[in-house]
Protein backbone atom coordinates (compact mmCIF):
# COMPACT_ATOMS: atom_id res chain seq x y z
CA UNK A 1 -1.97 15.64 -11.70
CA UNK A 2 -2.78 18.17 -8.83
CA UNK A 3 -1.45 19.12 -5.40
CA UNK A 4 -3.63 20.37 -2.65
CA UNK A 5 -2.51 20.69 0.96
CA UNK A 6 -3.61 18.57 3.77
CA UNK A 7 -2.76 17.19 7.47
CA UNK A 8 -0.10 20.25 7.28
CA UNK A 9 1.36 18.83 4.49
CA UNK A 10 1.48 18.87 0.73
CA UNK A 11 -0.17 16.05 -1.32
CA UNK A 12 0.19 15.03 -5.28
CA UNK A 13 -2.69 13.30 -6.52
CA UNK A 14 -4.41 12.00 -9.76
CA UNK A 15 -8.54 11.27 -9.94
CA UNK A 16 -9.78 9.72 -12.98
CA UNK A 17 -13.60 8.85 -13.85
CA UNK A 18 -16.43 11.15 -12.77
CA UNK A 19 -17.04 13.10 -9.25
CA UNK A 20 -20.43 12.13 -9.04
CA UNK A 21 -19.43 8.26 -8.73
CA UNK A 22 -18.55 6.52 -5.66
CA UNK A 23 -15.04 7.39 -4.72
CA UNK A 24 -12.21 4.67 -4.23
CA UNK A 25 -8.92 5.96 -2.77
CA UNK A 26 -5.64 3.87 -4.20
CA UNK A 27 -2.77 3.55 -1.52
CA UNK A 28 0.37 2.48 -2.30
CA UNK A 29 3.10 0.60 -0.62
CA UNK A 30 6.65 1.55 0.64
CA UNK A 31 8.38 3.70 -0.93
CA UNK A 32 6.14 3.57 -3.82
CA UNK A 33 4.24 6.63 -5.74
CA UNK A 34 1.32 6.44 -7.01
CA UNK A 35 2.32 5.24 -10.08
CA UNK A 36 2.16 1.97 -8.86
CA UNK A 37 -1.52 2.05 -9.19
CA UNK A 38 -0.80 2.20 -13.01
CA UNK A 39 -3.60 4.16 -15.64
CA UNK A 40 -4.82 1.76 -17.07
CA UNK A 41 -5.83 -0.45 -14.08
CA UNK A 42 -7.38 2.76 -12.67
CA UNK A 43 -9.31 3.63 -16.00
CA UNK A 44 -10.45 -0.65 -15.54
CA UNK A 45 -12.08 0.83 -11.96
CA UNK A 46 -12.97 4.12 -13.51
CA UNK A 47 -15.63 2.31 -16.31
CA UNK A 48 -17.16 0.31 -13.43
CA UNK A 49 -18.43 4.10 -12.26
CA UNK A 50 -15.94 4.53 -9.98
CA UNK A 51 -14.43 7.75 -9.52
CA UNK A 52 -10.20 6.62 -8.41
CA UNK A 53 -7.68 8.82 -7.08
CA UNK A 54 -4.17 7.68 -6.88
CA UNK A 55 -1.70 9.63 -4.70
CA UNK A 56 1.84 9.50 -3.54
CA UNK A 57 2.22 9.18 0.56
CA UNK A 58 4.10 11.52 2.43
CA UNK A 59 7.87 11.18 2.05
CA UNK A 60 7.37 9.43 -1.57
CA UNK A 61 6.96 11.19 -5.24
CA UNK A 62 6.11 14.54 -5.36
CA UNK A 63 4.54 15.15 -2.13
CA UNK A 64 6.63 16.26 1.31
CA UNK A 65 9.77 15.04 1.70
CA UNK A 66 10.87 14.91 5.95
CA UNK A 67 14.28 15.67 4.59
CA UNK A 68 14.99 17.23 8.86
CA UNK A 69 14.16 14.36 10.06
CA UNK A 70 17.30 12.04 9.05
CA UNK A 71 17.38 8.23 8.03
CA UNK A 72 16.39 5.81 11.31
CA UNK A 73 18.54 2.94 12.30
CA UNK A 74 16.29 0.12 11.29
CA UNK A 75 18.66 -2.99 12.49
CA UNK A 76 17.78 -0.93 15.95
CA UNK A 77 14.24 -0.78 14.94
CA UNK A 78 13.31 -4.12 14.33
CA UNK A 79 15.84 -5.04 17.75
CA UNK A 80 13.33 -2.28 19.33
CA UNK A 81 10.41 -3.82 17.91
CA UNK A 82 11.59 -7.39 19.21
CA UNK A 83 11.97 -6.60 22.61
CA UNK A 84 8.52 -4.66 22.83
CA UNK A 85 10.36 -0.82 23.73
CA UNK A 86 9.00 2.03 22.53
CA UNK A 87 9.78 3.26 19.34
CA UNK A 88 10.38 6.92 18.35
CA UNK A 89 9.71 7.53 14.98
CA UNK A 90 9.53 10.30 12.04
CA UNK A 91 6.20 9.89 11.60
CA UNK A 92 3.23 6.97 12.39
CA UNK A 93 0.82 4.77 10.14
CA UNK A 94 -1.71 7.02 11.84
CA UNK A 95 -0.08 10.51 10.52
CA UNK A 96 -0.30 8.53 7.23
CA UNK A 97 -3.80 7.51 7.57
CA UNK A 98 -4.65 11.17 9.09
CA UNK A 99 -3.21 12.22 5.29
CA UNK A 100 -5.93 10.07 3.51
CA UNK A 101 -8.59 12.31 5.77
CA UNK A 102 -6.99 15.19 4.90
CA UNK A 103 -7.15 15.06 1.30
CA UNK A 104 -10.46 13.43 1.13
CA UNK A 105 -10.83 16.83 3.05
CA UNK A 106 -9.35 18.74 0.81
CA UNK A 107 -11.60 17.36 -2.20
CA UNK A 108 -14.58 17.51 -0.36
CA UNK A 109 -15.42 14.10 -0.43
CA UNK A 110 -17.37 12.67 3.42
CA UNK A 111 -17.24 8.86 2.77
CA UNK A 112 -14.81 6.91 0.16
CA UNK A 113 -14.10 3.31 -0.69
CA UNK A 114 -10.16 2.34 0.38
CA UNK A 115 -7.88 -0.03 -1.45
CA UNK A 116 -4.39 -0.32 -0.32
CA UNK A 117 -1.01 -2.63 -1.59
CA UNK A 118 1.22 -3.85 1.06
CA UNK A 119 2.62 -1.01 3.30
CA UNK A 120 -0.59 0.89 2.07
CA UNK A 121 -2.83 -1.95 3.01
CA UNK A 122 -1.91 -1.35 6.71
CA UNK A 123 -2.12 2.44 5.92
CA UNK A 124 -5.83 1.44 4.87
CA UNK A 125 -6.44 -0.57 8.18
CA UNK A 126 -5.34 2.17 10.28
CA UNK A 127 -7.63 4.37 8.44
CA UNK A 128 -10.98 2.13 8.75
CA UNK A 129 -10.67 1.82 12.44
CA UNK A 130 -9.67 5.54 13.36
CA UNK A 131 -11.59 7.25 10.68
CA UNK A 132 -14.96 4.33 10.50
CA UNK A 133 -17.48 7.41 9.34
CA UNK A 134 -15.31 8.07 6.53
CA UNK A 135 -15.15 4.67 4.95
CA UNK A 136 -17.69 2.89 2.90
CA UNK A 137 -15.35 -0.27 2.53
CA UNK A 138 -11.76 -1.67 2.89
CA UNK A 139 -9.68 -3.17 0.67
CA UNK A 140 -6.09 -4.58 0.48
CA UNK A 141 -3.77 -6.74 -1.20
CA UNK A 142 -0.66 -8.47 -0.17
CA UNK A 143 -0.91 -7.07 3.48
CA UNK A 144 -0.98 -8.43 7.28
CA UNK A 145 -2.08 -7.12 10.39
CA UNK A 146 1.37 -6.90 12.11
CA UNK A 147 0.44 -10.04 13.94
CA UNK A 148 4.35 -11.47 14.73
CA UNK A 149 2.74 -14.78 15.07
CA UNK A 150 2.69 -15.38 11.37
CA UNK A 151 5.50 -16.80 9.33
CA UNK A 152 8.33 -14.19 8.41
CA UNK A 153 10.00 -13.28 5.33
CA UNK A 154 12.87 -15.06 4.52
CA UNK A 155 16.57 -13.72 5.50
CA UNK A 156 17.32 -13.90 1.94
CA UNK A 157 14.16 -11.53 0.75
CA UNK A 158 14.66 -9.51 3.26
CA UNK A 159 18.34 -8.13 2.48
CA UNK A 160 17.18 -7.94 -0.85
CA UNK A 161 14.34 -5.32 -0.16
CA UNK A 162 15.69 -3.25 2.65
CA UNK A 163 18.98 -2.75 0.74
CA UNK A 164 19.52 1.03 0.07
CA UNK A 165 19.51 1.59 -3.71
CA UNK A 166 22.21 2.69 -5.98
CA UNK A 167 21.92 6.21 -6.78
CA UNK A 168 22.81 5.77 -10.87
CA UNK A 169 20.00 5.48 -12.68
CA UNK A 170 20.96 2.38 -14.59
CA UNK A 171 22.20 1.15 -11.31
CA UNK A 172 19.09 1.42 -9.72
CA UNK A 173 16.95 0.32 -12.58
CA UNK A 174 19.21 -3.34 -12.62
CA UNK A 175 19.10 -3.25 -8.78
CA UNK A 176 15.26 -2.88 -8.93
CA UNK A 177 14.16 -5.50 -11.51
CA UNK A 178 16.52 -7.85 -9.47
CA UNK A 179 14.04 -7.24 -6.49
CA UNK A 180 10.98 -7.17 -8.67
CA UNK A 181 12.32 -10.81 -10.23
CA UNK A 182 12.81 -12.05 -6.19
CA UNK A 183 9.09 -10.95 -5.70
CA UNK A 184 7.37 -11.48 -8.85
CA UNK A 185 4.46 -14.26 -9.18
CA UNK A 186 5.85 -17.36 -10.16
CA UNK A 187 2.95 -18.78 -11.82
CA UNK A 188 3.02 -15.39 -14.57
CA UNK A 189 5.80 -14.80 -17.05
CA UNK A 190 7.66 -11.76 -15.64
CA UNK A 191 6.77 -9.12 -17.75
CA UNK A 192 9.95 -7.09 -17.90
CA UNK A 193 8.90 -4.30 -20.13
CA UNK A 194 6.78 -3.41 -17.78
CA UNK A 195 8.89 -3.52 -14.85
CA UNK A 196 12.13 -1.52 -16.69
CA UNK A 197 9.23 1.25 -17.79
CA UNK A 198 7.68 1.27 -13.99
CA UNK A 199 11.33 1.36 -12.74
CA UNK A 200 12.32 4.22 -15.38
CA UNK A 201 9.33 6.59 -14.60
CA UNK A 202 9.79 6.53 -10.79
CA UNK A 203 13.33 7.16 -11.02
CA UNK A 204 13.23 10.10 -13.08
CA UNK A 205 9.89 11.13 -11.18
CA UNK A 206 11.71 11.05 -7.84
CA UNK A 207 14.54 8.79 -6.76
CA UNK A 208 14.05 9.11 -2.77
CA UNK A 209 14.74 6.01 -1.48
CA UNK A 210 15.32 7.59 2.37
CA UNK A 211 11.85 8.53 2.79
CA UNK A 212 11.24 4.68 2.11
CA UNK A 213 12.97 3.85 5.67
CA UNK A 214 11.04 6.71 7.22
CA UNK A 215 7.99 4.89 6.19
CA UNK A 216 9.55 1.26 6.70
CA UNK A 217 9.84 2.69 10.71
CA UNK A 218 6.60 3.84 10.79
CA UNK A 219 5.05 0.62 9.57
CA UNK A 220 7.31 -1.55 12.42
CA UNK A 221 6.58 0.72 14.87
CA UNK A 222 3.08 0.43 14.24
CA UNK A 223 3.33 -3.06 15.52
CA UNK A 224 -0.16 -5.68 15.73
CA UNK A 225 -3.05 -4.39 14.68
CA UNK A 226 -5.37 -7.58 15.59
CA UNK A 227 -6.98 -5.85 18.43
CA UNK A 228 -8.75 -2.93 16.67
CA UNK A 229 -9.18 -5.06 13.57
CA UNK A 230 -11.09 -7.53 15.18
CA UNK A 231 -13.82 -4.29 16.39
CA UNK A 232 -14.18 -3.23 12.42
CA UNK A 233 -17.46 -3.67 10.94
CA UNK A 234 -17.09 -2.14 7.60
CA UNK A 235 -17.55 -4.48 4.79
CA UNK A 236 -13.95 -5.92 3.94
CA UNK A 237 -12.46 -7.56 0.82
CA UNK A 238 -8.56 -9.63 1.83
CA UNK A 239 -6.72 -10.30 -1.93
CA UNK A 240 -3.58 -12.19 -1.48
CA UNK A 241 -1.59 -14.49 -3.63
CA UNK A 242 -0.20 -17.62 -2.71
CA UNK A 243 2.56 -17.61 -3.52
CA UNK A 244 3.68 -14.05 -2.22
CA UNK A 245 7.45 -14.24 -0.68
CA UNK A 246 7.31 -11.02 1.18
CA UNK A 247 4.33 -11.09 3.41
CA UNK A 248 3.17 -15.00 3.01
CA UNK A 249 -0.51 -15.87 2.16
CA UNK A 250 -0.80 -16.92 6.00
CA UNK A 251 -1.27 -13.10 6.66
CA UNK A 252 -3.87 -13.12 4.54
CA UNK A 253 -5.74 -15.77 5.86
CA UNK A 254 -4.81 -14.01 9.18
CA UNK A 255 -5.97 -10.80 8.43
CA UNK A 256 -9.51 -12.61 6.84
CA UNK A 257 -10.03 -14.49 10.03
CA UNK A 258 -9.46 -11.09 12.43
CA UNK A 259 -11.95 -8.61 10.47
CA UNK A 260 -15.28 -9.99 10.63
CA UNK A 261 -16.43 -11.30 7.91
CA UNK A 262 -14.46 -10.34 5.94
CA UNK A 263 -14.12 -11.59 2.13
CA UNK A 264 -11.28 -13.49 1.29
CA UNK A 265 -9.53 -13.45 -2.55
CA UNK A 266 -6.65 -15.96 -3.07
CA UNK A 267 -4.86 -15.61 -6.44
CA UNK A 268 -3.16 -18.60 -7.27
CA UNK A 269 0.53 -18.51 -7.74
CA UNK A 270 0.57 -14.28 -7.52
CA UNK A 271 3.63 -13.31 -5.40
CA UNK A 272 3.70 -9.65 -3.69
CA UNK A 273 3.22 -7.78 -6.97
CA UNK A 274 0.14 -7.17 -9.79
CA UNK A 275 0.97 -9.13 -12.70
CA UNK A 276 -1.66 -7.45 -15.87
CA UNK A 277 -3.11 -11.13 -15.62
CA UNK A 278 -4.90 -10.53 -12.26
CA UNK A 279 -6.02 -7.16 -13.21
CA UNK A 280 -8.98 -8.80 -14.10
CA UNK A 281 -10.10 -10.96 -11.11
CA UNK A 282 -9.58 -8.26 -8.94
CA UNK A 283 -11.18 -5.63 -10.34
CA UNK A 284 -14.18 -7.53 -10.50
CA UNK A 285 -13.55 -8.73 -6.67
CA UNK A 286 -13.65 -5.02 -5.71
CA UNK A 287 -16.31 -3.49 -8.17
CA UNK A 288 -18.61 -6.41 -6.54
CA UNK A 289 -17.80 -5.25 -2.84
CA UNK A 290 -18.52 -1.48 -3.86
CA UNK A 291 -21.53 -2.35 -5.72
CA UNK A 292 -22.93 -4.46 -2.20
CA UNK A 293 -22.23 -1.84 -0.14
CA UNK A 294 -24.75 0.87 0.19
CA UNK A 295 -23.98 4.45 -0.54
């Protein structure tokens, strides 16, 4: 791994396959590094003649922490949010996106494919339609468009993944596969292993679960996004599952019908998460996308 500097900041990143392929940027969701975009799933993109890089967001893994900037009152966030005030944040989805221009900067790299997972598929959005001569095509996966029109998580997923975690590692690790168990596709076996390694490696990576409600503000303040989605004309794939209990398949749909057209990949029975027996499907879904899209 590497660490360049870029948008004023400093930014930990990974690239596997060649430089002189196309380039797909991986962005991950809240509070997530970049080791949710797992090696092996980016060596699967890396033999279709991609060349991936995988990086952690600002306030997550081993890039800048905003430490200064203190932990926001989300209950008077989403209240904010609500009643249609203005909300003052750390930092925007549009600093973040600005950080995906910065390092493609930094590499020297014009023009990139980019794939986002939740959180990081709205980072993704913000980036096609403020950054459009940078982007060959957009991706995302389990993400909306902030439209508050579409059905809502439920109360009880909700406590479940804004809770602060434990600071003990085996704490958090049991407090994590709990939420990982709450969000995991019901029609795949859970693959535990999996999830206590995952768990394991970010924790001992970096356990900073405070710059997750930085970046939890930032994406409610960023609010609906329908308006400059529907002007995007870049070539766009929508992967959702349908049975997702975080950000419903509805927001998929949503999100398909607002970008025009738009591709749209429904994954039977995959909840907000990646089980290893989608890898598959949706690698081919976006090596097909990259390969129509000109270069």
């Amino acid at each position: 791994m590497a660490r360049i500097n870029a948008n004023g900041i400093q930014i930990e990143y990974e690239i596997f396959g060649e430089k002189t392929n196309p380039t797909i940027v991986l962005i991950a969701g809240n509070g997530a590094q970049l080791n949710f975009w797992e090696p092996d799933f980016c060596e699967m993109l890396a033999k279709e003649n991609l060349q991936v890089i995988r990086f952690d967001n600002r306030d997550a893994g081993l890039s800048t922490k905003f430490d200064g900037l203190g932990i926001p009152d989300m209950e008077r966030i989403y209240q904010a949010a609500q009643e249609g005030k203005t909300i003052n944040v750390a930092y925007t989805l549009e600093d973040m996106a600005d950080d995906v221009a910065g390092l493609l900067d930094a590499l020297n790299i014009k023009k990139a494919h980019i794939c986002g997972a939740s959180m990081g598929g709205m980072i993704a959005q913000v980036f096609a339609y403020k950054h459009p001569s940078r982007i060959y095509s957009l991706i995302y996966i389990m993400s909306s468009t902030g439209n508050p029109n579409n059905p809502q998580i439920s109360p009880e997923t909700l406590k479940i993944v804004t809770a602060m975690p434990p600071n003990g590692r085996d704490a958090y690790i049991d407090y994590t596969l709990h939420m990982w168990r709450n969000l995991w596709s019901k029609g795949f076996p859970f693959e535990e292993e999996r999830a206590i390694r995952y768990t394991e490696e970010s924790y001992d990576r970096s356990y900073y679960p405070q710059g997750a409600v930085r970046q939890n503000a930032a994406l409610v303040a960023n609010g609906d996004r329908r308006q400059h989605l529907s002007l995007l004309t870049v070539p766009t794939l929508v992967i959702h599952g349908t049975a997702d209990p975080l950000i419903p398949v509805e927001a998929g749909k949503d999100t398909a019908h607002t970008i025009p057209n738009a591709k749209l990949l429904l994954i039977e029975a995959m909840g907000h998460d990646m089980p290893k027996g989608t890898w598959k499907c949706i690698v081919e879904a976006i090596v097909n996308l990259v390969n129509d899209t000109s270069h």
